[in-house]
Protein backbone atom coordinates (compact mmCIF):
# COMPACT_ATOMS: atom_id res chain seq x y z
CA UNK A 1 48.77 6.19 25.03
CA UNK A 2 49.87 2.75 26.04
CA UNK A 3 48.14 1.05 29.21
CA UNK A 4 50.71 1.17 31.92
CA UNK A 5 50.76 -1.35 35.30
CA UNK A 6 52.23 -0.56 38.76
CA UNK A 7 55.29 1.34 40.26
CA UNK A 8 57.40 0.29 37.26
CA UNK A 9 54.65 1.72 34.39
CA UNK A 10 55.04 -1.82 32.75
CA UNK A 11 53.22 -1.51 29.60
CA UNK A 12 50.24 -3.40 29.17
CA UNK A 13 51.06 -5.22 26.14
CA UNK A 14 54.58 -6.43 27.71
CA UNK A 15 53.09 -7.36 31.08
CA UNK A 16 51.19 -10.09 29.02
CA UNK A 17 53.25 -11.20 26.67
CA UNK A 18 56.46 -12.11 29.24
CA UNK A 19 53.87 -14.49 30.62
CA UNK A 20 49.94 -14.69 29.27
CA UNK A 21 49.03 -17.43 31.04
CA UNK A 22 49.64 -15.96 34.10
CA UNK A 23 47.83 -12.44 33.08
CA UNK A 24 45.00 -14.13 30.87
CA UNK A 25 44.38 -17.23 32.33
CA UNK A 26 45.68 -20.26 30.59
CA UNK A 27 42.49 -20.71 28.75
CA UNK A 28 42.70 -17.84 27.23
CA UNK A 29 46.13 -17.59 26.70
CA UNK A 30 46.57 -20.83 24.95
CA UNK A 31 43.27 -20.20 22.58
CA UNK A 32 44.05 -16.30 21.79
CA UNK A 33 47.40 -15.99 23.30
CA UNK A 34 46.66 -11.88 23.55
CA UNK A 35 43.57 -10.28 24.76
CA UNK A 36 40.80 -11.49 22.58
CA UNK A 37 39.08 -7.83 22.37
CA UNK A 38 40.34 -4.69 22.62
CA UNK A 39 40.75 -3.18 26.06
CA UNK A 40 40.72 0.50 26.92
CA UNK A 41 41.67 2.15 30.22
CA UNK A 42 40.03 5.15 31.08
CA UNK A 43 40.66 7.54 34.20
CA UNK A 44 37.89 9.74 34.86
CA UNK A 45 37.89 12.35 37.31
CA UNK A 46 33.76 12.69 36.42
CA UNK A 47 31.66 9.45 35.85
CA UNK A 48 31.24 9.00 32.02
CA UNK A 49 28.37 8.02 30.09
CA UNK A 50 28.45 4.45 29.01
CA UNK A 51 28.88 4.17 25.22
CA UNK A 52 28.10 0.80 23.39
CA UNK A 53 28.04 -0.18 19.42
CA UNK A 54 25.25 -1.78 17.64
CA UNK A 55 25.84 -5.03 15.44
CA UNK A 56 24.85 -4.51 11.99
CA UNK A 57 22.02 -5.93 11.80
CA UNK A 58 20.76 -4.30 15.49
CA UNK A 59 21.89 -1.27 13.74
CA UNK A 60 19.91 -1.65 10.36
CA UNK A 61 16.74 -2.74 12.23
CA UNK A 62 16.89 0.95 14.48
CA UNK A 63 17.61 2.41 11.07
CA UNK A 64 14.71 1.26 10.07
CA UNK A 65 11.90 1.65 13.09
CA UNK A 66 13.03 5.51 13.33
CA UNK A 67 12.58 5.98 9.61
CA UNK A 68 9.03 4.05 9.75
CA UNK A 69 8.52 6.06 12.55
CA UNK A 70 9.24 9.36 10.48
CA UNK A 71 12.21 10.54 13.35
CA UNK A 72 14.88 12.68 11.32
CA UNK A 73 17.98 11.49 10.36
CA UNK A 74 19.71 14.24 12.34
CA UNK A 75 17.69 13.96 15.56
C-alpha cells in the first residue's frame, strides 16, 4: 500500500510532487525531481531484523569464499 502523511493520509507520491523542492530539498529535486531510491515505510509493532542486498560483485565474491570453503549451498 501507498505511503500516507498526516491527518489528511496525503499519499506519499502526491505530497512530493505538488512541491519537491520543498519535500526533497532543491538539490535533489532539481537533479532527480522524485526520490532517487526507493523508499519503504514500515510499522513494526516488534523490532525487525535489518535486511540489506549485496552488489554483484560483493555477491559473487561470498559465492565464492563459501564454496572454497566447502559451506552448502543450502546452509
Amino acid at each position: 500500500a501507498p505511503s500516507v502523511v498526516g491527518e489528511t493520509r496525503t499519499p506519499l507520491d502526491e505530497l512530493i510532487a505538488a512541491d519537491p523542492a520543498a519535500q526533497l530539498g532543491t538539490a535533489v529535486a532539481d537533479r532527480f525531481g522524485s526520490l532517487p531510491f526507493l523508499f519503504k515505510v514500515l510499522a513494526a509493532a516488534a523490532p525487525l531484523s535489518l535486511q540489506a542486498h549485496p552488489s554483484v560483485p560483493q555477491a559473487e565474491a561470498g559465492y565464492a569464499r563459501e564454496d572454497a570453503a566447502g559451506i552448502p549451498i543450502d546452509a
